[in-house]
N, C-alpha and C. Protein backbone atom coordinates (compact mmCIF):
# COMPACT_ATOMS: atom_id res chain seq x y z
N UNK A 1 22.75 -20.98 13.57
CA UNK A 1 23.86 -21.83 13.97
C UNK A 1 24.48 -21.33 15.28
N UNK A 2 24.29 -20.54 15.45
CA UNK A 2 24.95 -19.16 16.30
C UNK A 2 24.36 -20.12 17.77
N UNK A 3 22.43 -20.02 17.67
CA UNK A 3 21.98 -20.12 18.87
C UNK A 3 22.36 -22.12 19.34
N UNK A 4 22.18 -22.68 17.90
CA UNK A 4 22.33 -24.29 18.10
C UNK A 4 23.62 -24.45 18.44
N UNK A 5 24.81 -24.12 18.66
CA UNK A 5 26.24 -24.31 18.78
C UNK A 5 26.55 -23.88 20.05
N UNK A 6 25.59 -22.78 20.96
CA UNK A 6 25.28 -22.28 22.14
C UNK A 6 26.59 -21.03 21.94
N UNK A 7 26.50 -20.39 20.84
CA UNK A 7 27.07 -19.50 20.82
C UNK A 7 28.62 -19.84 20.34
N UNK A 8 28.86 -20.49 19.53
CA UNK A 8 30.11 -20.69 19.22
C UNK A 8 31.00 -19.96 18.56
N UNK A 9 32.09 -19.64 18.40
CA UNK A 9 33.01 -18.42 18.36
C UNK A 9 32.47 -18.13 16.91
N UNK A 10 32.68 -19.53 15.85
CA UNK A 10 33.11 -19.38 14.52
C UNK A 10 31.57 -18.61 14.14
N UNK A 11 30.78 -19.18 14.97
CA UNK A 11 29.49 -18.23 14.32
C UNK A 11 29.23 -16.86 14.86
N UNK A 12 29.84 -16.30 16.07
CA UNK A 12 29.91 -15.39 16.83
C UNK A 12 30.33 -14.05 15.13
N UNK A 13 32.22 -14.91 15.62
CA UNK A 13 32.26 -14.00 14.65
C UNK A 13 31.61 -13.57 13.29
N UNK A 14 31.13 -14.21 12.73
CA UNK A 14 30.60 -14.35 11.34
C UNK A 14 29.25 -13.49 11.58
N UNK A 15 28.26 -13.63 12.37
CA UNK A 15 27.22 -12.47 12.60
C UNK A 15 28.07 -11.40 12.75
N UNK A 16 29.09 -11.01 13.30
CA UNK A 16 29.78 -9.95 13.31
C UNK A 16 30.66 -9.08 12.24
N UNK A 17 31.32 -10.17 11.34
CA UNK A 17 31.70 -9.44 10.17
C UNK A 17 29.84 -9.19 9.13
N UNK A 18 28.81 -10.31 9.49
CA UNK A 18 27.69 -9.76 8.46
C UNK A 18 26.81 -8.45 9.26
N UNK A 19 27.40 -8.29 10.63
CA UNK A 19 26.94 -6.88 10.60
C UNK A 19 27.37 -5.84 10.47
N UNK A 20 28.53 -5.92 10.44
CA UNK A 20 29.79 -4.83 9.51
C UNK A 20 29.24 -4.24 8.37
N UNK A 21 29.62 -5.44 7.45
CA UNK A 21 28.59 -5.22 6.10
C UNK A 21 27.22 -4.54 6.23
N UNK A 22 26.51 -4.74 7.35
CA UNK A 22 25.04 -4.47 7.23
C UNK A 22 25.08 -3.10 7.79
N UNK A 23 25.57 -2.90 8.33
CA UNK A 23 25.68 -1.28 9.25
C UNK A 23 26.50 -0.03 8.04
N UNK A 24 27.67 -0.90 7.34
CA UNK A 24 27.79 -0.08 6.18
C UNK A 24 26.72 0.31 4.97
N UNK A 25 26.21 -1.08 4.46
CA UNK A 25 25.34 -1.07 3.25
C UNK A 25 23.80 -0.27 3.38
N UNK A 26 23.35 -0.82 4.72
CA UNK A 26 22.12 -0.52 5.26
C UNK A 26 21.87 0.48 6.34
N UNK A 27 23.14 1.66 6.71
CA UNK A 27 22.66 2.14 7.69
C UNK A 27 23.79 3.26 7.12
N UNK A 28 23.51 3.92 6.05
CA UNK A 28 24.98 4.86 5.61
C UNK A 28 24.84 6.18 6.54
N UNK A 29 26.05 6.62 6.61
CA UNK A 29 26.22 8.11 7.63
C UNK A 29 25.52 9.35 6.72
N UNK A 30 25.65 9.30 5.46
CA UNK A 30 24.91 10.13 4.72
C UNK A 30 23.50 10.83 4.78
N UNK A 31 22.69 9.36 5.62
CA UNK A 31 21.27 9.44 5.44
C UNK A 31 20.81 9.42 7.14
N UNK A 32 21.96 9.87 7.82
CA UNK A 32 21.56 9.83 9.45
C UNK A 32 21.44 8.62 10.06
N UNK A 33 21.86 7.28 9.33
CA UNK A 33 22.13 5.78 9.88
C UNK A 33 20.73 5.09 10.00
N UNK A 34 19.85 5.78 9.28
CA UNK A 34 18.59 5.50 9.18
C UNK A 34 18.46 3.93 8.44
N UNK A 35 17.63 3.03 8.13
CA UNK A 35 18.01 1.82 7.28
C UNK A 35 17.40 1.90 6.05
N UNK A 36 18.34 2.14 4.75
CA UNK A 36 18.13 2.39 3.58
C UNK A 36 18.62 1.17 2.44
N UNK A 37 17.51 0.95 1.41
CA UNK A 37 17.69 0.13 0.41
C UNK A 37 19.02 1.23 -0.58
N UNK A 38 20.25 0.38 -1.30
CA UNK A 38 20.87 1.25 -1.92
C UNK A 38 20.24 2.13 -3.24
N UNK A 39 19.26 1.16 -4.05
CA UNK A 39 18.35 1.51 -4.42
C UNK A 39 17.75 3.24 -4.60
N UNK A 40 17.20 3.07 -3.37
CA UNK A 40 16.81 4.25 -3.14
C UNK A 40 16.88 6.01 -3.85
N UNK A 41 18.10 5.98 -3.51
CA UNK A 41 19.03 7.29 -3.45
C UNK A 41 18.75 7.61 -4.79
N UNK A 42 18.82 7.27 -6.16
CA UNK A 42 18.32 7.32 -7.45
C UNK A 42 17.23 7.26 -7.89
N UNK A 43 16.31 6.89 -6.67
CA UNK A 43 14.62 5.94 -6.93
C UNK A 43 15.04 4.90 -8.38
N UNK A 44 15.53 4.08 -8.06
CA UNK A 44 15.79 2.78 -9.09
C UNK A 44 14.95 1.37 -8.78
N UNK A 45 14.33 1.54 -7.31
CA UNK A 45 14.20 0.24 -6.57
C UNK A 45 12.92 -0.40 -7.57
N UNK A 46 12.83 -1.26 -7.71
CA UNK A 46 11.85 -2.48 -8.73
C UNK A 46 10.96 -2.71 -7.08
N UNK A 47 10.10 -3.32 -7.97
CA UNK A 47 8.51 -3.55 -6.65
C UNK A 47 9.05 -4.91 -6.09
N UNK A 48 10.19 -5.63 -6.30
CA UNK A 48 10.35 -6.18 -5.23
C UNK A 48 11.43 -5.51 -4.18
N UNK A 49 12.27 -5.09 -4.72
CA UNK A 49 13.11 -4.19 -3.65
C UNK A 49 12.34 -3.40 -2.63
N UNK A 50 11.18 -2.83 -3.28
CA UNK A 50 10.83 -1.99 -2.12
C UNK A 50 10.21 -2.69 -0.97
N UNK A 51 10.37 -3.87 -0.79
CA UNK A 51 9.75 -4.34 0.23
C UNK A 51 11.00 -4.86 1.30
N UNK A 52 12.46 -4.97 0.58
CA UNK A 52 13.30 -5.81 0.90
C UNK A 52 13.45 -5.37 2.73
N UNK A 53 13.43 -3.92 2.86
CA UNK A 53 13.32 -3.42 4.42
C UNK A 53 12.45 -4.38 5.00
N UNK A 54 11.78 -4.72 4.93
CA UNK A 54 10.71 -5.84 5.48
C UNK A 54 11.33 -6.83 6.25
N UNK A 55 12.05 -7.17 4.80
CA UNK A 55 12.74 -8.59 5.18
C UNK A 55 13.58 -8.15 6.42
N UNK A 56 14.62 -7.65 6.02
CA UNK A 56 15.86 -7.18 6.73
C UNK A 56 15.44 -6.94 8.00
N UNK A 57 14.59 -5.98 8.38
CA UNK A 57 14.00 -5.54 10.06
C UNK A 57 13.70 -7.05 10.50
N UNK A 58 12.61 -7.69 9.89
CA UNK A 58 12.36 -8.79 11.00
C UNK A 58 13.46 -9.70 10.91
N UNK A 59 14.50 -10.21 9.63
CA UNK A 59 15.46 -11.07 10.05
C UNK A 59 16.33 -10.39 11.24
N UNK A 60 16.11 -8.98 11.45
CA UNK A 60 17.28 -8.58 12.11
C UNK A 60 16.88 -8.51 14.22
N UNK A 61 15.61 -8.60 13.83
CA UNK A 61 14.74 -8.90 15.10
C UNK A 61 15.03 -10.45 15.64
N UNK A 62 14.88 -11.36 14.75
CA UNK A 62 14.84 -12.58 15.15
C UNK A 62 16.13 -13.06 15.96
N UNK A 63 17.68 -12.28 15.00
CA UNK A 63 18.81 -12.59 15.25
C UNK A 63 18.88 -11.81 16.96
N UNK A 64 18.14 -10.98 17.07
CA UNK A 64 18.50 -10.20 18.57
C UNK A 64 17.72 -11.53 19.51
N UNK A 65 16.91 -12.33 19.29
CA UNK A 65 16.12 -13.47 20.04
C UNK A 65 17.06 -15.04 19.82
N UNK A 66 18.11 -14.89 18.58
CA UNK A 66 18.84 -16.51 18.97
C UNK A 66 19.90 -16.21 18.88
N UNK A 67 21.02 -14.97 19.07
CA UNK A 67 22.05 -14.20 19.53
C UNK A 67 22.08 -13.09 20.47
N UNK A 68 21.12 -13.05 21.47
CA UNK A 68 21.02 -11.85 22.60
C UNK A 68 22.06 -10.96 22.77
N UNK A 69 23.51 -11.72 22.24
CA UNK A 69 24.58 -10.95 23.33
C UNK A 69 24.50 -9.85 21.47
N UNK A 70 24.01 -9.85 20.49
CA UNK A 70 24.19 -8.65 19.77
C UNK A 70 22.90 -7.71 19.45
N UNK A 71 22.03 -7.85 20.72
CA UNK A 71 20.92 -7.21 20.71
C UNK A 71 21.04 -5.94 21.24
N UNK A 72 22.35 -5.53 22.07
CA UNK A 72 22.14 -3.86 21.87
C UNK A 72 23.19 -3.20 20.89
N UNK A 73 23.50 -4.47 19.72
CA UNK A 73 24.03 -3.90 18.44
C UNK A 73 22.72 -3.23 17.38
N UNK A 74 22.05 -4.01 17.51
CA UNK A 74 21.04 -4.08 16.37
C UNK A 74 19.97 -2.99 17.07
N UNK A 75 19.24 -2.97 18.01
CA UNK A 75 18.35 -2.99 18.60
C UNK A 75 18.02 -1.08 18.43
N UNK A 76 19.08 -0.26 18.89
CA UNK A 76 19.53 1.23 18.29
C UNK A 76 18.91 1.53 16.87
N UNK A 77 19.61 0.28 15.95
CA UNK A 77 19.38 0.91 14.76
C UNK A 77 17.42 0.79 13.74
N UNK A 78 17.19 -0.69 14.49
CA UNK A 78 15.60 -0.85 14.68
C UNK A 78 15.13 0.38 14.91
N UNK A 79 15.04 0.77 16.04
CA UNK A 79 14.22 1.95 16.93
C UNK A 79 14.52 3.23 16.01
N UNK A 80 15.72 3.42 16.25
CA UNK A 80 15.82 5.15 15.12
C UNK A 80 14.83 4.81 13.61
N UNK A 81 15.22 3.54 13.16
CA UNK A 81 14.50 3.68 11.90
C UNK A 81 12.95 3.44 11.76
N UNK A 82 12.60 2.79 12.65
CA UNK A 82 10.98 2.59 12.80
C UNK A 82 10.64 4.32 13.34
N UNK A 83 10.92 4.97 14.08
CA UNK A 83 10.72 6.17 13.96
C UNK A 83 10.64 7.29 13.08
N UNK A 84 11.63 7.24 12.09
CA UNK A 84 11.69 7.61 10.67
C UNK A 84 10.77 6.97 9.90
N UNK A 85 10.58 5.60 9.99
CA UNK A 85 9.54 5.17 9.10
C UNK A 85 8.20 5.77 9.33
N UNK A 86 7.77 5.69 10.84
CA UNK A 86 5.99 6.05 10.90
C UNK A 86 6.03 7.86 10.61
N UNK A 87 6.91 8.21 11.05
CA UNK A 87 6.85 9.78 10.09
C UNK A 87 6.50 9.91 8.78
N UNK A 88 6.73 8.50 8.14
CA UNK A 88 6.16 9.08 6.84
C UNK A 88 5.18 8.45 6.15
N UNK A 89 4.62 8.02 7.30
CA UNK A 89 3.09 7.67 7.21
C UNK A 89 2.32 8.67 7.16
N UNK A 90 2.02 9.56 6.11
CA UNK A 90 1.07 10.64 6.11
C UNK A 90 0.97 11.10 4.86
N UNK A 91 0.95 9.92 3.84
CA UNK A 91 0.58 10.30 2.29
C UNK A 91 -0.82 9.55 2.11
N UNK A 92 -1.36 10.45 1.20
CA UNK A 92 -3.48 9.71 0.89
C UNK A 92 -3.16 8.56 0.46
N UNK A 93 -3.82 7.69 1.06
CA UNK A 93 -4.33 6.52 0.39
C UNK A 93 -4.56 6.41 -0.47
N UNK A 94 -4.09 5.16 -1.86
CA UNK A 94 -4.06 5.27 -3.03
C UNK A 94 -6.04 5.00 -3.30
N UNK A 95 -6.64 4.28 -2.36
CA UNK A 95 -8.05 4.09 -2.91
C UNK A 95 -8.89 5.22 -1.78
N UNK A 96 -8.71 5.76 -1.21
CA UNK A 96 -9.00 7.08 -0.32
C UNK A 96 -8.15 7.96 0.17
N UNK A 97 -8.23 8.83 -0.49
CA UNK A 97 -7.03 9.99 -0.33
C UNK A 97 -7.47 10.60 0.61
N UNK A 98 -8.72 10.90 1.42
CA UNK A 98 -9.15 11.82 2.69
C UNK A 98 -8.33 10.87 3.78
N UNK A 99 -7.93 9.66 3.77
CA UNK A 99 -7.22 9.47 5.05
C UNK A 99 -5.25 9.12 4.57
N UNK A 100 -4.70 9.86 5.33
CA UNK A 100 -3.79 10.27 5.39
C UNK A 100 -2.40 9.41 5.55
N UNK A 101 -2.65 8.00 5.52
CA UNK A 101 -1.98 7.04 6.49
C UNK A 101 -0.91 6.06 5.44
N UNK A 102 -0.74 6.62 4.32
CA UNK A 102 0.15 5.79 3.64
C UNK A 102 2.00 6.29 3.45
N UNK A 103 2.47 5.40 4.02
CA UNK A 103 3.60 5.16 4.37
C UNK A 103 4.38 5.20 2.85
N UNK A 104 6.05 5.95 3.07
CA UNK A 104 6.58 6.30 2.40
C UNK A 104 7.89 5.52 2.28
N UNK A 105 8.70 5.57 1.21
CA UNK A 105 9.73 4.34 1.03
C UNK A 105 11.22 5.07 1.31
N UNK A 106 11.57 6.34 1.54
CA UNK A 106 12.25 6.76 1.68
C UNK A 106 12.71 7.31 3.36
N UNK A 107 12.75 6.60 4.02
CA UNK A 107 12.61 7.18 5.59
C UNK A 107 13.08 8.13 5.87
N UNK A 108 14.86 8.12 5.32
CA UNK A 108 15.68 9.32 5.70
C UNK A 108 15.40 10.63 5.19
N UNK A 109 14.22 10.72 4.41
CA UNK A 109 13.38 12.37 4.15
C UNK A 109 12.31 12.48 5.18
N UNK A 110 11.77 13.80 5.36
CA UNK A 110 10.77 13.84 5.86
C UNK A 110 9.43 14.40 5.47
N UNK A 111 8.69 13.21 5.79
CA UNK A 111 7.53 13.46 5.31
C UNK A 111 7.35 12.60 4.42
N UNK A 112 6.00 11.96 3.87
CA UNK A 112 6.30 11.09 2.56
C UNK A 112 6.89 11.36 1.34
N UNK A 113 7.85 10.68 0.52
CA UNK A 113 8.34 10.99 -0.44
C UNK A 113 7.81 11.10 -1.84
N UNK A 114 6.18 10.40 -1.62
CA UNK A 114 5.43 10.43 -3.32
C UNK A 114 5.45 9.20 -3.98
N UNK A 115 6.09 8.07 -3.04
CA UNK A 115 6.48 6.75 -3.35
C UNK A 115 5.54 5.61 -2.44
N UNK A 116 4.07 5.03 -3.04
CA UNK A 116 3.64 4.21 -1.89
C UNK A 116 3.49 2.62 -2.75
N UNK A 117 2.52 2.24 -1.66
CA UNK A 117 2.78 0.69 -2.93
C UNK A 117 2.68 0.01 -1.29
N UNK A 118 2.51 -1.54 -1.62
CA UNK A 118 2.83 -3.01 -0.84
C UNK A 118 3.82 -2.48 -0.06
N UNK A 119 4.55 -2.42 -0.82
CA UNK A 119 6.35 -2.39 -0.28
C UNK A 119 6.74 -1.61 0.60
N UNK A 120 6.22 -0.22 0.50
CA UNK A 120 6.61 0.38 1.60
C UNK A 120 5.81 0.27 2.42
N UNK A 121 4.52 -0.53 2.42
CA UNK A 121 3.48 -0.71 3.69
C UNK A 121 4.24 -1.21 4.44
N UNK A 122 4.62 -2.74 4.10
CA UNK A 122 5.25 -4.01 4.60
C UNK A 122 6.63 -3.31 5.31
N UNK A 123 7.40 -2.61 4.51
CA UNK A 123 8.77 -2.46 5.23
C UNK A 123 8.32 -1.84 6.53
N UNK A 124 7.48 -0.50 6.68
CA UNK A 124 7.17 0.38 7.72
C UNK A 124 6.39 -0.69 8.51
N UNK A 125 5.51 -1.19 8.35
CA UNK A 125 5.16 -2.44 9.34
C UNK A 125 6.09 -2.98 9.94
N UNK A 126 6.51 -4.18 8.95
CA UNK A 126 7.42 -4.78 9.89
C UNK A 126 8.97 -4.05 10.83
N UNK A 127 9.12 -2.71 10.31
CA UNK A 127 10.25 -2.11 11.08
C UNK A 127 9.52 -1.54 12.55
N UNK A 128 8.22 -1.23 12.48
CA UNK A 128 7.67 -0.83 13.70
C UNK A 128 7.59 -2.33 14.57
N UNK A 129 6.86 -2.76 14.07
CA UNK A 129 6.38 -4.51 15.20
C UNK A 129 7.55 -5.27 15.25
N UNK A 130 8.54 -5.05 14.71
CA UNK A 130 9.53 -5.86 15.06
C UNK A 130 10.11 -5.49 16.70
N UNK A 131 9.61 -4.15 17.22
CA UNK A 131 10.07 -3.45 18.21
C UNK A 131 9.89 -4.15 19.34
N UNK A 132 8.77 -5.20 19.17
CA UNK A 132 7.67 -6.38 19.97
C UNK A 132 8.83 -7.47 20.06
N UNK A 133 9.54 -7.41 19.56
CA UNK A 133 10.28 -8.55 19.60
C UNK A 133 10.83 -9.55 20.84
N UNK A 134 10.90 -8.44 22.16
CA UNK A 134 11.19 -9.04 23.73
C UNK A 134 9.91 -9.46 23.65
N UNK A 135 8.74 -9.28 23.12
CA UNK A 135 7.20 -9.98 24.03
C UNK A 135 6.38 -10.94 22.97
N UNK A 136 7.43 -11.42 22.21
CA UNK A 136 6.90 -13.42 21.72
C UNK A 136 8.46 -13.72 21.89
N UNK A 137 7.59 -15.41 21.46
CA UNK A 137 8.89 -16.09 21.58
C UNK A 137 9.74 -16.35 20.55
N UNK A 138 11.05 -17.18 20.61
CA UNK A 138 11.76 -16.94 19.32
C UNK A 138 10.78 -18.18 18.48
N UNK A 139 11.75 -18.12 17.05
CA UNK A 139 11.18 -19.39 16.35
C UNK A 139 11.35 -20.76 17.22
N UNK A 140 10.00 -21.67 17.12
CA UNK A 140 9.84 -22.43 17.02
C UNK A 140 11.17 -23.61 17.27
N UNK A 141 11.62 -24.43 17.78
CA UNK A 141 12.48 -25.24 18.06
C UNK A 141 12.09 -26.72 17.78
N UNK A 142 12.26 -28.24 17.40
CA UNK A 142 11.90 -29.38 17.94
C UNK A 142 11.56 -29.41 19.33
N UNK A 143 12.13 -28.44 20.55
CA UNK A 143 11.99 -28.97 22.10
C UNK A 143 11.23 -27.83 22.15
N UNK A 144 10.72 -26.95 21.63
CA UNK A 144 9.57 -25.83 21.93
C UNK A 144 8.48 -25.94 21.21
N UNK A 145 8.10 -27.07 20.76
CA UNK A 145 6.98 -27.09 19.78
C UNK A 145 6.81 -27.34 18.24
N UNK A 146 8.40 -27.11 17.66
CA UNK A 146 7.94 -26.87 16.64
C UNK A 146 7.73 -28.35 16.31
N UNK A 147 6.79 -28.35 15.27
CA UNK A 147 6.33 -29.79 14.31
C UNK A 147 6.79 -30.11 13.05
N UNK A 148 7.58 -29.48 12.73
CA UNK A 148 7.80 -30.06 10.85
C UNK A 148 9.07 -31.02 10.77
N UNK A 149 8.67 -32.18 10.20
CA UNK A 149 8.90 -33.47 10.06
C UNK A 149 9.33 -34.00 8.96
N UNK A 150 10.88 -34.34 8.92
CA UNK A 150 11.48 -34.62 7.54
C UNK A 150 10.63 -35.83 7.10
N UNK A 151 11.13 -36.34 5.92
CA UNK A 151 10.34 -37.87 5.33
C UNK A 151 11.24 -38.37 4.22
N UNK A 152 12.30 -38.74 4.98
CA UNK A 152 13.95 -39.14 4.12
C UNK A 152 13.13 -39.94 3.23
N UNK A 153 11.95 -41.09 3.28
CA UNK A 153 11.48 -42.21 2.24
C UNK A 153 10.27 -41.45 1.18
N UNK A 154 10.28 -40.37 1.09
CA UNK A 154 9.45 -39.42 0.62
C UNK A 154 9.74 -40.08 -1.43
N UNK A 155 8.83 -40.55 -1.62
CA UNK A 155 9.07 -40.59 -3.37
C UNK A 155 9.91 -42.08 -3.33
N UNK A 156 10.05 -42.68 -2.82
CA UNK A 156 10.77 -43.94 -2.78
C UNK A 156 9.95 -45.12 -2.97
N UNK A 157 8.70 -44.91 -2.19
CA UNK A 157 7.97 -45.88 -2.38
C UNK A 157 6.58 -46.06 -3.38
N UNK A 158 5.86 -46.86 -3.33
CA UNK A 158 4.67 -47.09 -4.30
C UNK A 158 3.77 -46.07 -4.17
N UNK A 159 3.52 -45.22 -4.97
CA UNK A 159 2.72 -44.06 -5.12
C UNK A 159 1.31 -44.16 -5.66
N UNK A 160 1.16 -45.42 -6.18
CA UNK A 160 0.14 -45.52 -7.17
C UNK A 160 -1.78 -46.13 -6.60
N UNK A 161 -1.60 -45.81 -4.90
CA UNK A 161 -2.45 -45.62 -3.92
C UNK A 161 -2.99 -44.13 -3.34
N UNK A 162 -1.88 -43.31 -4.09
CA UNK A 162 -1.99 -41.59 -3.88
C UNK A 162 -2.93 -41.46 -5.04
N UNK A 163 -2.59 -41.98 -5.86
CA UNK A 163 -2.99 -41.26 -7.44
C UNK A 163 -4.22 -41.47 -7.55
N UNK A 164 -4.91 -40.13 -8.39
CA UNK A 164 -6.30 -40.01 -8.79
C UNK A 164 -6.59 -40.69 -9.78
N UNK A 165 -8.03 -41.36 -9.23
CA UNK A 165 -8.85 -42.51 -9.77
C UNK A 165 -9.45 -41.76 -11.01
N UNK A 166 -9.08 -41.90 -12.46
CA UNK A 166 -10.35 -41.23 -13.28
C UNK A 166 -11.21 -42.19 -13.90
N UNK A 167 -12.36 -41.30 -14.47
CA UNK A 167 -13.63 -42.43 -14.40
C UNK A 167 -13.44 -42.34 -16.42
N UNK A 168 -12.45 -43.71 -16.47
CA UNK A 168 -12.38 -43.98 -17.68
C UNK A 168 -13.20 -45.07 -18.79
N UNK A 169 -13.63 -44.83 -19.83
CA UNK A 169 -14.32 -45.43 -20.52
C UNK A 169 -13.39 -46.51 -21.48
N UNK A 170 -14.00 -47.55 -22.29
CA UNK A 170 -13.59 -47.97 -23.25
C UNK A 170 -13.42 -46.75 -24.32
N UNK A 171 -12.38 -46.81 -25.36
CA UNK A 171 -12.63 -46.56 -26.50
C UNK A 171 -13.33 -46.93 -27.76
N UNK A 172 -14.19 -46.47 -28.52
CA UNK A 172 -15.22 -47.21 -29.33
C UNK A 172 -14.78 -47.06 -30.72
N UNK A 173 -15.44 -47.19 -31.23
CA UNK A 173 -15.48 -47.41 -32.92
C UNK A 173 -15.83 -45.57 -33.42
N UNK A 174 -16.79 -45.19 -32.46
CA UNK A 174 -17.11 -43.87 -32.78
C UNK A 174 -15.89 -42.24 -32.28
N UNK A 175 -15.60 -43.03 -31.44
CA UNK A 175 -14.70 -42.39 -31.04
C UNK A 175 -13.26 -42.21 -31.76
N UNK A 176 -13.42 -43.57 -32.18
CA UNK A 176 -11.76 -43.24 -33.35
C UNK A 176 -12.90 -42.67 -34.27
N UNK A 177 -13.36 -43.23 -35.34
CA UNK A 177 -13.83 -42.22 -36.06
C UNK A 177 -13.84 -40.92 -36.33
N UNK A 178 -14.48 -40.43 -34.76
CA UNK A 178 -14.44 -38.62 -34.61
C UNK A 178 -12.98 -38.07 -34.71
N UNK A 179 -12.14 -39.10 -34.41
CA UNK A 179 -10.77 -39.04 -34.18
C UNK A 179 -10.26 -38.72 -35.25
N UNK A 180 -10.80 -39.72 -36.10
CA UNK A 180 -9.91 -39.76 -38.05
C UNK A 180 -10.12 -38.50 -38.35
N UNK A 181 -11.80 -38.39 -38.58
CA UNK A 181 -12.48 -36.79 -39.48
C UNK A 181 -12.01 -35.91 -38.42
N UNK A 182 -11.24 -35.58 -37.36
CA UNK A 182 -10.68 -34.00 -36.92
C UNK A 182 -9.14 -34.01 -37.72
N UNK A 183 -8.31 -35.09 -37.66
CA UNK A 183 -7.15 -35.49 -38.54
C UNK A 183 -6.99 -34.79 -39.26
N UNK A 184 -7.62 -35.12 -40.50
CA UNK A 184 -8.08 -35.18 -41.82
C UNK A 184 -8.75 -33.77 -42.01
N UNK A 185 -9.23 -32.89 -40.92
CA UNK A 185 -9.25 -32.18 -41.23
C UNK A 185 -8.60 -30.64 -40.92
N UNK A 186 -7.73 -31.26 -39.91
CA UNK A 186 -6.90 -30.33 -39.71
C UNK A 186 -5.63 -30.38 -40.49
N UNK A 187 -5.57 -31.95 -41.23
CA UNK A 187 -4.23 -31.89 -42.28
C UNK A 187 -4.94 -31.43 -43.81
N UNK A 188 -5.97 -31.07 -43.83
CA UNK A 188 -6.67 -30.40 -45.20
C UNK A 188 -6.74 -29.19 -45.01
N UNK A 189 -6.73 -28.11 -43.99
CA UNK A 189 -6.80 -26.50 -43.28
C UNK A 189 -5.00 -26.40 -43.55
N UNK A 190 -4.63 -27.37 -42.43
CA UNK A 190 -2.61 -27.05 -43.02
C UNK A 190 -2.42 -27.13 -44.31
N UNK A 191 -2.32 -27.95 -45.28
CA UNK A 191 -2.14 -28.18 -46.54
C UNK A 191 -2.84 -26.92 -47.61
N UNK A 192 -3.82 -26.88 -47.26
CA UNK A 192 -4.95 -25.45 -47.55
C UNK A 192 -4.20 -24.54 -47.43
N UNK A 193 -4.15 -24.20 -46.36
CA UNK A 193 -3.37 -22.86 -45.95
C UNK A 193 -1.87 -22.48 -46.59
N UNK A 194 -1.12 -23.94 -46.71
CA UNK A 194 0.25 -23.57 -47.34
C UNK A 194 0.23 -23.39 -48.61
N UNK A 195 -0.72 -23.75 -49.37
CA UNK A 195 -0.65 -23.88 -50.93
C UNK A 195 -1.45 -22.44 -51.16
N UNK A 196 -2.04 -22.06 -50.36
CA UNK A 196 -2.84 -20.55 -50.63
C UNK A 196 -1.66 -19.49 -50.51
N UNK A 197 -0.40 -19.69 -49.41
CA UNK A 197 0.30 -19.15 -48.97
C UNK A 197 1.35 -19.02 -49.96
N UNK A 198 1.57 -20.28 -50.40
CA UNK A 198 2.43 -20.58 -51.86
C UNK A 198 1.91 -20.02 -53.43
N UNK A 199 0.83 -19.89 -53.26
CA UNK A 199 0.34 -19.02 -54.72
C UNK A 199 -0.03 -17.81 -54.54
């Protein structure tokens, strides 16, 4: 809203009180301002948390590309922590332990912490390549390309030109039949079964 409003105060401020919050929650003085899940500090984090750094680095990349004027807010705390992160790229690989290259979930220690998985691949990835962020472009716009196309009449109209053709038969005489004797004999197995159950 920030970049579509061309920078308008009410959104100005509002990235600004959510980076307050984010510089407290995610960047504590405790751990050298490094960017930490709260998680962490207990090892409590569930296998989706450990990826949540992921998220956070590249949303926090994108915001430096459609809010510039808070890109040498953010931009400090990227760099220190992608640095901390590839440091602790040097635990064995869970399916080849002779190479050395698996990344750790705890940045603000050094060295890997004994903790690998998806999650901390993805976070240490995306906190390094987000660094790329001056050399693409931002997201996608209507006047830069982008293509995705509402369809307000979506479900409104006659559908029954979408729908799959199946290759249906009459029903026969044999067919109910087979129909009756499975009935009949699955209400003789129930009935069976309860009166065996009952004596």
């Amino acid at each position: 809203m920030y970049n579509y409003t061309n920078g308008g105060e009410k959104w100005h401020i509002a990235i600004e009180k959510m980076l307050d919050k984010h510089d407290f929650n995610f960047y504590p003085e405790d751990k050298g301002k490094v960017m930490t899940e709260p998680c962490e500090q207990n090892d409590l984090c569930n296998f989706d948390q450990e990826s949540f750094k992921a998220y956070l680095s590249r949303w926090l990349g994108v915001t430096t590309q459609m809010a510039p004027v808070f890109r040498n807010r953010i931009m400090p705390f990227l760099q220190s922590s992608a640095v901390r992160a590839a440091q602790t790229c040097v635990g064995p690989s869970q399916f080849n332990p002779q190479y050395p290259y698996q990344c750790g979930m705890r940045w603000w220690r050094d060295g890997h912490d004994g903790k690998g998985g998806v999650g901390p691949q993805m976070s240490a990835l995306n906190i390094i390549s987000v660094l790329n962020v001056d050399r693409v472009p931002p997201p996608y716009s209507i006047s830069t390309g982008g293509t995705s196309k509402g369809d307000p009449g979506l479900g409104s109209g006659d559908d029954s030109t979408r729908l799959p053709i199946f290759d249906q038969s009459d029903i026969t005489t044999a067919d109910k039949a087979g129909a009756a004797i499975l009935t009949i004999l699955v209400v003789v197995m129930w009935c069976g079964g309860g009166w065996w159950m009952i004596k």
